[in-house]
N, C-alpha and C. Protein backbone atom coordinates (compact mmCIF):
# COMPACT_ATOMS: atom_id res chain seq x y z
N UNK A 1 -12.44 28.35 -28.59
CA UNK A 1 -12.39 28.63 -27.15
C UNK A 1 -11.12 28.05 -26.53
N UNK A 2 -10.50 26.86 -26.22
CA UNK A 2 -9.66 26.49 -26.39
C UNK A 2 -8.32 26.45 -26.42
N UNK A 3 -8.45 27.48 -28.19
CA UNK A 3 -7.17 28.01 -28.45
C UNK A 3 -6.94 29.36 -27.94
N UNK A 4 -7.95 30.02 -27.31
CA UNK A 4 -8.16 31.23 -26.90
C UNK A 4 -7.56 31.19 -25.49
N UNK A 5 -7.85 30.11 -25.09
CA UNK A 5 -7.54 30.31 -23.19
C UNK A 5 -6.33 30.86 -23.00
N UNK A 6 -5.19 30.44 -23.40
CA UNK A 6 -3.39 30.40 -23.32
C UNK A 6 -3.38 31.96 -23.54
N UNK A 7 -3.94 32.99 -24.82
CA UNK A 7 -3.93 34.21 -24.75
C UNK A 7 -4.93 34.45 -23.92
N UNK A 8 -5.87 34.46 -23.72
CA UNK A 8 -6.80 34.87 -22.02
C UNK A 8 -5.67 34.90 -20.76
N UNK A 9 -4.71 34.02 -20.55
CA UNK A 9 -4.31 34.06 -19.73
C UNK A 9 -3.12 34.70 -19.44
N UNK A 10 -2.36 35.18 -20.70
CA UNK A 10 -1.27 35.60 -20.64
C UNK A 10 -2.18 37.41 -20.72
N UNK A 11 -3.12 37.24 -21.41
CA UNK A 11 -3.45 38.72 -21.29
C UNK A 11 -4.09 39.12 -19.70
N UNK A 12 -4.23 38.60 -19.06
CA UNK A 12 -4.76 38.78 -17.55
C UNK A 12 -3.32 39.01 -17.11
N UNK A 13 -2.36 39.15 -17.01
CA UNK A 13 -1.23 38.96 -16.36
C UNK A 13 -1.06 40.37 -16.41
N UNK A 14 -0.79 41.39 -17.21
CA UNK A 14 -0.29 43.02 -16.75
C UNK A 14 -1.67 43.32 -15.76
N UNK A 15 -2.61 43.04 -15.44
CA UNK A 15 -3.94 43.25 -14.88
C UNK A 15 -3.41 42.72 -13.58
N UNK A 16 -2.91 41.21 -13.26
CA UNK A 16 -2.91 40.85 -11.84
C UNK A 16 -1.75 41.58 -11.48
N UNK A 17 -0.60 41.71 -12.59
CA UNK A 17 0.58 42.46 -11.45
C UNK A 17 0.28 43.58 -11.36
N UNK A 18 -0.70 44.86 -12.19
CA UNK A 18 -0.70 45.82 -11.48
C UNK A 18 -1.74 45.83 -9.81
N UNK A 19 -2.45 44.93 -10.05
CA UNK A 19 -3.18 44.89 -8.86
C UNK A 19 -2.74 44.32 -7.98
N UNK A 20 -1.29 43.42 -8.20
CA UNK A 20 -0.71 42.98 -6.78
C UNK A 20 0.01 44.27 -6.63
N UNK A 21 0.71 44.79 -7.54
CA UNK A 21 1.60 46.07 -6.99
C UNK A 21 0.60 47.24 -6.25
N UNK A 22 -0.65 47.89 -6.41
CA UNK A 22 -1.91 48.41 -6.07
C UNK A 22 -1.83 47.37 -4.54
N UNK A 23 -2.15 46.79 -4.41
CA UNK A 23 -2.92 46.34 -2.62
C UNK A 23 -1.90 45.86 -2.30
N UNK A 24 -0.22 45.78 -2.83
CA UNK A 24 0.86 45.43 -1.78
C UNK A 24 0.72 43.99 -1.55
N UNK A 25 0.04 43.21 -2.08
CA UNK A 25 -0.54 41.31 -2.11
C UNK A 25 0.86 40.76 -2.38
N UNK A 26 1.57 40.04 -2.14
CA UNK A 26 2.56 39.28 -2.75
C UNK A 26 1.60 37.76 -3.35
N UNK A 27 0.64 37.48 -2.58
CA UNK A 27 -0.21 36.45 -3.09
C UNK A 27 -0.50 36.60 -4.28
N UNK A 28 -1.00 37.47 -4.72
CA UNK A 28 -1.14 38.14 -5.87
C UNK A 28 -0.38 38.23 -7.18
N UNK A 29 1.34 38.49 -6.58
CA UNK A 29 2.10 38.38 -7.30
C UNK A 29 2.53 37.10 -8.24
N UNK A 30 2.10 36.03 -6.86
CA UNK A 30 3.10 34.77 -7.12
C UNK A 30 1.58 34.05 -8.00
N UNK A 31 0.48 34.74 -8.27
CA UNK A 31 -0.98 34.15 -8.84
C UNK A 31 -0.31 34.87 -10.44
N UNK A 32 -0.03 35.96 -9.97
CA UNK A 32 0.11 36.79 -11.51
C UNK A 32 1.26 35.65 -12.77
N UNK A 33 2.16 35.46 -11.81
CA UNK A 33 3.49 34.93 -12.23
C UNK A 33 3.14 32.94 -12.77
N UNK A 34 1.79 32.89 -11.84
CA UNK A 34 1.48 31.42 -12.04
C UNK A 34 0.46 31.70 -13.46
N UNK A 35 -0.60 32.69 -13.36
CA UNK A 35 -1.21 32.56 -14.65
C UNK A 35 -0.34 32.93 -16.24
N UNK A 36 0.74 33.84 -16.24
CA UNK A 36 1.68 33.31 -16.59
C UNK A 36 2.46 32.04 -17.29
N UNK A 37 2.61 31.34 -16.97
CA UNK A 37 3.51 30.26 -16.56
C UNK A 37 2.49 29.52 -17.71
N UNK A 38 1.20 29.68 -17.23
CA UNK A 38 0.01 28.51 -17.26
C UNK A 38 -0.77 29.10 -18.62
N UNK A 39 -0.11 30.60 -19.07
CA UNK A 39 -0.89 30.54 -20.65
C UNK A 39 0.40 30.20 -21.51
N UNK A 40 1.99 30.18 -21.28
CA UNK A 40 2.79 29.85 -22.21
C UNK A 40 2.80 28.36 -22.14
N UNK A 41 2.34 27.78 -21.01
CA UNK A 41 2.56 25.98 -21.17
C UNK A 41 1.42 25.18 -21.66
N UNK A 42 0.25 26.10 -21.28
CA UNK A 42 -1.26 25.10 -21.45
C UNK A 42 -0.96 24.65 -22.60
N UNK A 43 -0.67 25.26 -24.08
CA UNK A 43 -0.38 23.94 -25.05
C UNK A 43 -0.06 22.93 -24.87
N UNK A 44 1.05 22.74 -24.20
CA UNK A 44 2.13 21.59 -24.47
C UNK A 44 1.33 20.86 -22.79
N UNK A 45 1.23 21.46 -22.33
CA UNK A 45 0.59 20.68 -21.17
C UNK A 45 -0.73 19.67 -21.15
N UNK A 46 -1.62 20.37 -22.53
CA UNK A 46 -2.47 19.76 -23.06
C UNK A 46 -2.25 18.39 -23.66
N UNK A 47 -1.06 18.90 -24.40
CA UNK A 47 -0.64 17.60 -25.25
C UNK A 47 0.23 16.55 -24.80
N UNK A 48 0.47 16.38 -23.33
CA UNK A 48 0.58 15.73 -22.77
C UNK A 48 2.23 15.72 -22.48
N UNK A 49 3.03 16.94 -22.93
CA UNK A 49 4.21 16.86 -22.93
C UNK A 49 4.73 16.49 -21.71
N UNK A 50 6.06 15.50 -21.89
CA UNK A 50 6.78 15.67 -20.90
C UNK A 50 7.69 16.56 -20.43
N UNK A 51 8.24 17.01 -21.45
CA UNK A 51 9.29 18.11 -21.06
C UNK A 51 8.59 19.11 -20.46
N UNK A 52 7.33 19.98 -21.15
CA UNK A 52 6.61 20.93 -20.51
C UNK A 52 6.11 20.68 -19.03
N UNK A 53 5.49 19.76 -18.55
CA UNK A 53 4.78 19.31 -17.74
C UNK A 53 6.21 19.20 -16.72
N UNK A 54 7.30 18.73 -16.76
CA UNK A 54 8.84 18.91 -16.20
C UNK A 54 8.92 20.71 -15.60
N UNK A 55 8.95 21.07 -16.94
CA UNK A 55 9.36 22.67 -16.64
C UNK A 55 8.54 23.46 -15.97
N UNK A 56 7.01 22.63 -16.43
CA UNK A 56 5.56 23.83 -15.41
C UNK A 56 6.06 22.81 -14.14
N UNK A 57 6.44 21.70 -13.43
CA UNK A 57 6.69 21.46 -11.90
C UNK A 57 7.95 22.46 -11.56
N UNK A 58 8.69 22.69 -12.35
CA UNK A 58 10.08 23.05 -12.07
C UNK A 58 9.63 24.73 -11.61
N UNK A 59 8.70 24.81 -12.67
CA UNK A 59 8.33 26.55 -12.08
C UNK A 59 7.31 26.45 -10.77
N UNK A 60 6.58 26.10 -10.74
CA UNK A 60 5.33 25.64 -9.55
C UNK A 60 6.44 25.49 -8.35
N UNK A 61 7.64 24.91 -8.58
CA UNK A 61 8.52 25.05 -6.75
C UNK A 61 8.91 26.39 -6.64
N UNK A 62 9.59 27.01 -8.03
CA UNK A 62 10.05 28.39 -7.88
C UNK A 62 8.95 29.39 -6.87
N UNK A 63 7.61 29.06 -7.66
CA UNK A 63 7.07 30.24 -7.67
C UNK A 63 6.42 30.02 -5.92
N UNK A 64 6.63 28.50 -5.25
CA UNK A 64 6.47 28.49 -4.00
C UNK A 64 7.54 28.93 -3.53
N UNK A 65 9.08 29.11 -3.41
CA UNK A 65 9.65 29.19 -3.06
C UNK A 65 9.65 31.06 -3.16
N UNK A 66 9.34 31.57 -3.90
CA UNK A 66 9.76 32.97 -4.07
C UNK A 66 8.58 33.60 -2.83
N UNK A 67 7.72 32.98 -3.47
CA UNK A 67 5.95 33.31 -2.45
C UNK A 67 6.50 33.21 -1.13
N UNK A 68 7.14 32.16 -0.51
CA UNK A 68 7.32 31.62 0.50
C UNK A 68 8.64 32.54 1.35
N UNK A 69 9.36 33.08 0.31
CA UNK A 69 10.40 34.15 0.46
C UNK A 69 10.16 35.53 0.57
N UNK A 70 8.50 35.94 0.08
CA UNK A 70 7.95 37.11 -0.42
C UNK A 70 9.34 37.79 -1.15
N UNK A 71 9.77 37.22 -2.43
CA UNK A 71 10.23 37.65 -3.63
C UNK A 71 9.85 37.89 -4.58
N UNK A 72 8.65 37.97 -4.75
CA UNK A 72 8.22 37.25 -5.95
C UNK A 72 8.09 39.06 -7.12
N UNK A 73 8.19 39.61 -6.22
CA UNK A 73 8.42 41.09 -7.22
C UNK A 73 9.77 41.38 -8.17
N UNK A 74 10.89 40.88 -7.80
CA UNK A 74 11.55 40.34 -8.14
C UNK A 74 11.57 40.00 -9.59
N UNK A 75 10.66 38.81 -9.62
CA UNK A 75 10.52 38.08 -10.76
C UNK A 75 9.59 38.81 -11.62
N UNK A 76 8.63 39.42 -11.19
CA UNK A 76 7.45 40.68 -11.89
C UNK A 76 8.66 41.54 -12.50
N UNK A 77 9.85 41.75 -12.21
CA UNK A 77 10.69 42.95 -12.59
C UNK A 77 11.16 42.02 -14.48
N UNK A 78 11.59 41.05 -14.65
CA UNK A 78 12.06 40.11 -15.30
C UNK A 78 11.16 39.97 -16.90
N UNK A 79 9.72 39.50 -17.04
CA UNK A 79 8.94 40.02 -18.12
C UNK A 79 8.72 41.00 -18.77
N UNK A 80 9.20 42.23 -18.17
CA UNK A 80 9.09 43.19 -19.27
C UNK A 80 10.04 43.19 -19.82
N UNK A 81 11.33 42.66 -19.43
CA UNK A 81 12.67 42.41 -19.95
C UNK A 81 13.16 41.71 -20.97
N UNK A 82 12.55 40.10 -20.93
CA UNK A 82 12.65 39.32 -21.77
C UNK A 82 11.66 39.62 -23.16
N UNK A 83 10.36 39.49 -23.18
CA UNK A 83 9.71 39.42 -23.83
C UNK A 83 10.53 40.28 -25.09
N UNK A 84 10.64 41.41 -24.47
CA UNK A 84 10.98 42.18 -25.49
C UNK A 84 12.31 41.95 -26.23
N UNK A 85 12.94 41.18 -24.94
CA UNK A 85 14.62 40.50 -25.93
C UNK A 85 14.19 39.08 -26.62
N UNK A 86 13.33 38.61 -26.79
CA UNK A 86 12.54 37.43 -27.19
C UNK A 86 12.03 38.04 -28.92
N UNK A 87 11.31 39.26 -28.89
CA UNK A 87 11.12 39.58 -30.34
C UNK A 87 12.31 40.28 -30.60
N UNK A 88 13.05 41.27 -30.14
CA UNK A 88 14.59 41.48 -30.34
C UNK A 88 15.16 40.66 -31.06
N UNK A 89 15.54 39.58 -30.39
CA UNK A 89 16.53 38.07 -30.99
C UNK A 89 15.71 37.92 -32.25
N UNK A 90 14.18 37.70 -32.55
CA UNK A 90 13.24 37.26 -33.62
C UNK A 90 13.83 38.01 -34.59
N UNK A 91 13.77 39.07 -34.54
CA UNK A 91 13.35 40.25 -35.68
C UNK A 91 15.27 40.37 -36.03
N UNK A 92 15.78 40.71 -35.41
CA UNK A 92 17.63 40.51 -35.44
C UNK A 92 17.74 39.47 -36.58
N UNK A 93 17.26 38.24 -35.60
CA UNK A 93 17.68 36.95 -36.48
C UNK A 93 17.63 36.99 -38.17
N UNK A 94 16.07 37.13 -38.45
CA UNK A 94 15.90 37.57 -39.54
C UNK A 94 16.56 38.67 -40.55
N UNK A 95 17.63 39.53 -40.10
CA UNK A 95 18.39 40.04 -40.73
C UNK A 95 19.32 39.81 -41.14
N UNK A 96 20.00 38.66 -40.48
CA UNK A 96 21.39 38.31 -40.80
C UNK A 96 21.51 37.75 -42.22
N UNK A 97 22.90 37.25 -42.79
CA UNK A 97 23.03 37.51 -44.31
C UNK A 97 22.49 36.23 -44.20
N UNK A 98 21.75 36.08 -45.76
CA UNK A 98 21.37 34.56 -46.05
C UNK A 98 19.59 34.52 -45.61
N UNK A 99 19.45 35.50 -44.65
CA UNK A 99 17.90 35.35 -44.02
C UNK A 99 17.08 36.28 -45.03
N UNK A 100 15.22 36.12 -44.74
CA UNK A 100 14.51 37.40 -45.29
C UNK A 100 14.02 37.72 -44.21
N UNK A 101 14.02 39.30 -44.20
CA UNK A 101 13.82 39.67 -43.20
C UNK A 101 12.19 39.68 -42.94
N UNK A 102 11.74 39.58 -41.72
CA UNK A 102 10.64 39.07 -41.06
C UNK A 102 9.15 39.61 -41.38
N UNK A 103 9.48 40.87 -41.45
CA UNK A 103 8.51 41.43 -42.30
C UNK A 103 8.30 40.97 -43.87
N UNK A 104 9.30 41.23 -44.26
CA UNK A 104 9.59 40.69 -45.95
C UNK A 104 9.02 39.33 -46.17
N UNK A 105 9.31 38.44 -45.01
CA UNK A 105 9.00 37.02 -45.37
C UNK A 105 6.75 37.19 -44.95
N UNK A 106 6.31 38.04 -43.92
CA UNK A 106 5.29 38.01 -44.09
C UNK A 106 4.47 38.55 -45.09
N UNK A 107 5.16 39.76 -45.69
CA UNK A 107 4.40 40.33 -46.55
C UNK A 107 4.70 39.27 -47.89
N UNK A 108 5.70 38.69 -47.99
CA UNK A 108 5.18 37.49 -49.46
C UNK A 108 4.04 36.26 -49.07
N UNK A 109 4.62 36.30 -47.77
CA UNK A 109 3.43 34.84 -47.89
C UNK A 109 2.16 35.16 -47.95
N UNK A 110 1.20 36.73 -47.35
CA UNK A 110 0.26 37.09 -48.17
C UNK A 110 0.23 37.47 -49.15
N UNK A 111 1.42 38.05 -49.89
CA UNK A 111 0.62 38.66 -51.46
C UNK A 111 1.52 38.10 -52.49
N UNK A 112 2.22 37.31 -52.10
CA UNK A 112 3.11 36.86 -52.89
C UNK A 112 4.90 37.67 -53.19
N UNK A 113 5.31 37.43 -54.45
CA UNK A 113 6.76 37.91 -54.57
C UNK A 113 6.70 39.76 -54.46
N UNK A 114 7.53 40.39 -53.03
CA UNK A 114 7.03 41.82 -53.74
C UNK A 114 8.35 42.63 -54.07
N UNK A 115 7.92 43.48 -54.66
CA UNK A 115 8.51 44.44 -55.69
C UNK A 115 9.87 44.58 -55.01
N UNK A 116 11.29 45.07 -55.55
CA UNK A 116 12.46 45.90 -54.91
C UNK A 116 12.25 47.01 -53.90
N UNK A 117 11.60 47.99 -54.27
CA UNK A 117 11.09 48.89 -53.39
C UNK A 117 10.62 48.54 -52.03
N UNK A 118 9.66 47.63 -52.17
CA UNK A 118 8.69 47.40 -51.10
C UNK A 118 9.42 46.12 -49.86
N UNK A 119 10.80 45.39 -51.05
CA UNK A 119 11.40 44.32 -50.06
C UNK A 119 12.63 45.48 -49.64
N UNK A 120 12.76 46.41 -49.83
CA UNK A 120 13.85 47.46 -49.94
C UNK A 120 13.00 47.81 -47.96
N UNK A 121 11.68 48.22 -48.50
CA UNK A 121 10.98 49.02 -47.50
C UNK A 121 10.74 48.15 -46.20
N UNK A 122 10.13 47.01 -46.36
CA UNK A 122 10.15 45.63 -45.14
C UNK A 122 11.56 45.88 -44.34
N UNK A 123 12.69 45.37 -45.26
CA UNK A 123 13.62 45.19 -44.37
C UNK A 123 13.95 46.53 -43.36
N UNK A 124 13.68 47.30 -43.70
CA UNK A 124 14.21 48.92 -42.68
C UNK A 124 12.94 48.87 -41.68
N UNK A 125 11.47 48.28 -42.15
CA UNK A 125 10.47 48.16 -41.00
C UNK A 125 11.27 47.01 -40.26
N UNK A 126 11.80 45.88 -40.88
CA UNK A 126 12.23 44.90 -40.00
C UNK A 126 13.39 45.45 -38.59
N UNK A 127 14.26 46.24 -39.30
CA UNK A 127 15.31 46.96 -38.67
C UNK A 127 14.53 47.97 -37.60
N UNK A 128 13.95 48.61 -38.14
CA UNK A 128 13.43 49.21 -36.75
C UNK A 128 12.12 48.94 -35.65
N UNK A 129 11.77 47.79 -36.10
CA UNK A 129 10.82 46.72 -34.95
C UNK A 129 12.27 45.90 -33.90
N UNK A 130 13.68 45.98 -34.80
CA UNK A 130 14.61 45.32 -34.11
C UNK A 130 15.13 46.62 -33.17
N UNK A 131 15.22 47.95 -33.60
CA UNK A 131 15.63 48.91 -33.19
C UNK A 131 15.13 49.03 -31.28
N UNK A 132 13.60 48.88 -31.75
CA UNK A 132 12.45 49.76 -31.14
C UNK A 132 12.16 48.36 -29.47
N UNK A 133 12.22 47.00 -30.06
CA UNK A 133 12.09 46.63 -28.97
C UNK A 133 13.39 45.96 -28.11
N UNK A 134 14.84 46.53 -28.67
CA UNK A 134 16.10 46.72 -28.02
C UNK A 134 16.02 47.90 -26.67
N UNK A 135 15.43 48.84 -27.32
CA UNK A 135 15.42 50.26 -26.52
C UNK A 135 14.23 49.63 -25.61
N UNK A 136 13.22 48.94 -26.08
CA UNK A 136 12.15 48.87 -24.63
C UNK A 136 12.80 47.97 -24.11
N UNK A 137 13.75 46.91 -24.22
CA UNK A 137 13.92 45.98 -22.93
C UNK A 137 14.65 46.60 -22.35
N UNK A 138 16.17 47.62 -22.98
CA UNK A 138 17.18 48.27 -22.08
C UNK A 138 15.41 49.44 -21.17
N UNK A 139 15.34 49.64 -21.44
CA UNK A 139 14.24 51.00 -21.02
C UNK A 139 13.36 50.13 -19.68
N UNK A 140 12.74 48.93 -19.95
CA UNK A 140 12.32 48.04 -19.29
C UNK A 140 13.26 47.42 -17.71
N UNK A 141 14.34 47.04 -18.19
CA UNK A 141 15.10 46.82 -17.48
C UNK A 141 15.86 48.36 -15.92
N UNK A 142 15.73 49.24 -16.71
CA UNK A 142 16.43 50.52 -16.09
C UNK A 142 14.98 51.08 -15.07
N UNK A 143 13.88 50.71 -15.32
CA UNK A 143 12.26 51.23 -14.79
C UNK A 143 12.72 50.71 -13.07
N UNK A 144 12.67 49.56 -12.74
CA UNK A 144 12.96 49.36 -11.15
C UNK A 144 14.09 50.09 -10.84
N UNK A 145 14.81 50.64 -11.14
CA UNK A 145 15.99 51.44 -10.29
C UNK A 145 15.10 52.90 -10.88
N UNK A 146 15.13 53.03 -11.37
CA UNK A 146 14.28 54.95 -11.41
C UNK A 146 12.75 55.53 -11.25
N UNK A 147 11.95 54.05 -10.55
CA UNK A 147 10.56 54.34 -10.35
C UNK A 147 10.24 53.23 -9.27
N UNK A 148 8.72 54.21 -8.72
CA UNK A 148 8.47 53.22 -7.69
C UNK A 148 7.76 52.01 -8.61
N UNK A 149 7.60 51.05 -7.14
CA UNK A 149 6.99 50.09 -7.92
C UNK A 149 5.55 50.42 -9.00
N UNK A 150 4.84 51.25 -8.42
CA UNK A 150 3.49 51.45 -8.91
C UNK A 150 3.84 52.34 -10.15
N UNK A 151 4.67 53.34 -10.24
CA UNK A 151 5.15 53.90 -11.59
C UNK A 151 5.49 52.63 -12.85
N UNK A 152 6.82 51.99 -12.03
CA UNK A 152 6.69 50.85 -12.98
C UNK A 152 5.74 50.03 -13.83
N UNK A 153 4.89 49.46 -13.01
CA UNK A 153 4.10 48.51 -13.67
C UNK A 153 3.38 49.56 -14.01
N UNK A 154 2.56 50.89 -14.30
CA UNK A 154 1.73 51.03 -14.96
C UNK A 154 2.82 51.52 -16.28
N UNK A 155 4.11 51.74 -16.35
CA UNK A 155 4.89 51.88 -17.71
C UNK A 155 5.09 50.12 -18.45
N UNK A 156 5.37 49.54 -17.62
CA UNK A 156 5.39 48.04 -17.80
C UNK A 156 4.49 47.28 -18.05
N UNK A 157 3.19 47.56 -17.27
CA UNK A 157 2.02 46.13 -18.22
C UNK A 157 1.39 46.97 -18.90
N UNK A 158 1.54 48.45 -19.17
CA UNK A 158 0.36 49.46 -19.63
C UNK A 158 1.19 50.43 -20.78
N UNK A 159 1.95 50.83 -20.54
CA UNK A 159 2.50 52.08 -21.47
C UNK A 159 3.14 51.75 -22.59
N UNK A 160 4.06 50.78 -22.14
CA UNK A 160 4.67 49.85 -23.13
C UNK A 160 4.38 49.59 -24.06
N UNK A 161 3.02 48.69 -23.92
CA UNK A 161 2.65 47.64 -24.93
C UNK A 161 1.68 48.52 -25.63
N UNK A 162 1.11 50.04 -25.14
CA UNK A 162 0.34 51.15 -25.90
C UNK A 162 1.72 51.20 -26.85
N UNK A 163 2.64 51.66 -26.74
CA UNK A 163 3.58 52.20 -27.43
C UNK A 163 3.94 51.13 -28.75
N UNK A 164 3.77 49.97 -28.66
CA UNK A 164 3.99 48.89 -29.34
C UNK A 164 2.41 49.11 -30.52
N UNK A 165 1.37 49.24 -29.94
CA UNK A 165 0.77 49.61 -31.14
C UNK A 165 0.48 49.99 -31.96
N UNK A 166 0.66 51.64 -31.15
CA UNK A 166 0.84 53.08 -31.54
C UNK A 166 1.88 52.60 -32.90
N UNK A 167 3.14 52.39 -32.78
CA UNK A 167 4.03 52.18 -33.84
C UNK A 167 3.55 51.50 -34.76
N UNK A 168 2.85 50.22 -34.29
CA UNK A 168 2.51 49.18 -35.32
C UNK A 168 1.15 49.98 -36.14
N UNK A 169 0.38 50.31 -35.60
CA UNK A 169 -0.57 51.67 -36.30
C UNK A 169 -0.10 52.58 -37.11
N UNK A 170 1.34 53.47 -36.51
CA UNK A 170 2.02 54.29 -37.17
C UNK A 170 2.59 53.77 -38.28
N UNK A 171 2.81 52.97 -38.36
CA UNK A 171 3.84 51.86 -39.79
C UNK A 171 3.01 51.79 -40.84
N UNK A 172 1.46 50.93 -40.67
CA UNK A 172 0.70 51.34 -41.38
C UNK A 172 -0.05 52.15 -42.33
N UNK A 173 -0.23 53.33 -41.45
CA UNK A 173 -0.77 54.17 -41.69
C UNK A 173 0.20 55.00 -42.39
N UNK A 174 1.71 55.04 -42.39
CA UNK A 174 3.04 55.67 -43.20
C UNK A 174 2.58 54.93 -44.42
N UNK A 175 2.86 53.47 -44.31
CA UNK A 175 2.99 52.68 -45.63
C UNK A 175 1.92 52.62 -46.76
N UNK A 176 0.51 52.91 -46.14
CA UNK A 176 -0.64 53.25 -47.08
C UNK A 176 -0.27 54.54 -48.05
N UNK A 177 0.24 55.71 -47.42
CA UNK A 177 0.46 57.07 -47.93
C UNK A 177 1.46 57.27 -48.51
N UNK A 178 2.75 56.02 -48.25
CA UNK A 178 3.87 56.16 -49.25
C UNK A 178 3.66 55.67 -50.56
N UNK A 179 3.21 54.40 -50.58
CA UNK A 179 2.86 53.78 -51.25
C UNK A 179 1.57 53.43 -51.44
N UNK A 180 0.82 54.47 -52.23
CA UNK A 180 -0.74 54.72 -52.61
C UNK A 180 -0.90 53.81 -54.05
N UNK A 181 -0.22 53.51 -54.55
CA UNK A 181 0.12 52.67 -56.41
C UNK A 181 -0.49 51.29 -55.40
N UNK A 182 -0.08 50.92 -54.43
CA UNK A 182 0.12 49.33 -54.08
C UNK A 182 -1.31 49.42 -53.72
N UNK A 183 -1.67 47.86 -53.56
CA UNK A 183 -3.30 47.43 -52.85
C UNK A 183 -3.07 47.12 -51.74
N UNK A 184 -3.14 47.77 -50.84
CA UNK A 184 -3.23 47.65 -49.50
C UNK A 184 -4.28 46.78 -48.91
N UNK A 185 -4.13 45.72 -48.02
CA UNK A 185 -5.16 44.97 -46.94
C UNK A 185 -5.83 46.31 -45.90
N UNK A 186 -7.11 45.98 -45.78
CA UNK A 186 -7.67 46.75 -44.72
C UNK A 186 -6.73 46.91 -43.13
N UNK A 187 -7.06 47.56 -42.32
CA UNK A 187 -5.99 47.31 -40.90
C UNK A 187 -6.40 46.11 -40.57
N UNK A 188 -7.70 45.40 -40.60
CA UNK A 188 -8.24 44.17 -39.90
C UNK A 188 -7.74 43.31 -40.32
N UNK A 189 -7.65 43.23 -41.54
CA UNK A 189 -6.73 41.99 -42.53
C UNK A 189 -5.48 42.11 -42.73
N UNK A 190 -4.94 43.21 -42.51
CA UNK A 190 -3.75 43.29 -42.22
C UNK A 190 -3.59 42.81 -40.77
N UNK A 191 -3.99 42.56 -39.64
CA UNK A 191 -3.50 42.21 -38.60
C UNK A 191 -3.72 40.87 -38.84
N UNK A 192 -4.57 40.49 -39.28
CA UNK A 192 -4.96 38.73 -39.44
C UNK A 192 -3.72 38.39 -40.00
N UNK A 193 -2.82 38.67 -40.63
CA UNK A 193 -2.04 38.47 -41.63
C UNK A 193 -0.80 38.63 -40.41
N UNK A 194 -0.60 39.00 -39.93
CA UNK A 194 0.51 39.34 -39.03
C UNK A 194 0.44 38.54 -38.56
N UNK A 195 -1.14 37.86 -37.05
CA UNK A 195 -1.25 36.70 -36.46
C UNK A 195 -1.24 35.60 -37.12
N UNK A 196 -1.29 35.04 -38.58
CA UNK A 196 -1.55 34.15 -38.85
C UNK A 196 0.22 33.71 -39.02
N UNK A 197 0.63 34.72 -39.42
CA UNK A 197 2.26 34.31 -39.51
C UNK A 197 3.23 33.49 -38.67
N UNK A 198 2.17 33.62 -36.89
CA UNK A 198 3.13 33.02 -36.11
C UNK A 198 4.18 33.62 -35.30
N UNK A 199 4.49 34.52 -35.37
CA UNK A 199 6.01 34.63 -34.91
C UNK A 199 6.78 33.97 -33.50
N UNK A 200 5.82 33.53 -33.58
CA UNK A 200 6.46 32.71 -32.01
C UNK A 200 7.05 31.50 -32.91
N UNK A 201 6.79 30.83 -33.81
CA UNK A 201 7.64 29.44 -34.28
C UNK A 201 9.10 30.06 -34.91
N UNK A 202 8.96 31.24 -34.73
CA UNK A 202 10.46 31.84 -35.30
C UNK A 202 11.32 32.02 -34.07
């Protein structure tokens, strides 16, 4: 339960900003932007960090100050942006010479050393998870100048992150049928295997 809250809270967040963008609330906004804040820090806030506990006051003035400015949409424009240059940089990183690429490094640590083919095949999934969430942050970023607000956020906390599955489904479901010789993990254990990897310590 616990470890669950921090994702509870970051997953409530496309939910409050479309409903501050829906009733026009800026209250709303600057709640959306605080629960936010409060599922990437509750770890470290737990554990008594100082630096975190620094950076959640440092945001807590922002997010009065923006509220207090009614800006705070503004800053709603900004998350669909990063996040996606956040696994961008991840998945990139992992390509450069000397690295394994990110996929490659998950698929050994469940099944162990794999074949030429299949580290052949990772790295081009790695390349185009780097491809795919380059184009959503530029795509992300360009949404407030070519839509209203309410178009936006339902492409931004809603369409998006469908599209992010859809692929991650589609990858799957390619890689079972290319490679029918290999033992494939179920989809369920295959996702366990994805979350257990972490990618946020990368």
């Amino acid at each position: 339960m616990t470890s669950a809250m921090p994702v509870a809270l970051i997953l409530s967040y496309p939910l409050l900003v479309h409903l501050a963008v829906w009733l026009e609330l800026p209250v709303i906004q600057v709640l959306a932007l605080l629960v936010l804040a409060l599922g990437l820090f509750l770890p470290g806030l737990r554990q008594g960090s100082r630096f975190t506990w620094g950076l959640f006051f440092l945001v807590l003035v922002l997010l009065c100050t923006v509220g207090y400015l009614d800006i705070a949409i503004y800053l709603l424009y900004l998350p669909p942006v990063v996040i996606p240059l956040l696994f961008w940089g991840v998945f990139l990183h992992s390509l450069l010479p000397g690295k394994v690429p990110l996929v490659t490094a998950i698929g050994e640590r469940a099944r162990g050393p794999l074949s030429a083919q299949m580290r052949r095949y990772t790295r081009g999934v790695t390349l185009m998870w780097t491809v795919f969430f380059a184009v959503l942050a530029l795509w992300s970023a360009l949404l407030p100048w070519l839509l209203t607000n309410m178009q936006w956020s339902l492409f931004t906390n809603f369409i998006n992150y469908l599209l992010v599955v859809l692929l991650f489904v589609a990858e799957f479901v390619y890689r079972k049928w290319r490679f029918q010789d290999h033992d494939h993990p179920g989809f369920l254990d295959y996702l366990k295997i994805v979350v257990n990897a972490d990618i946020r310590k990368r």
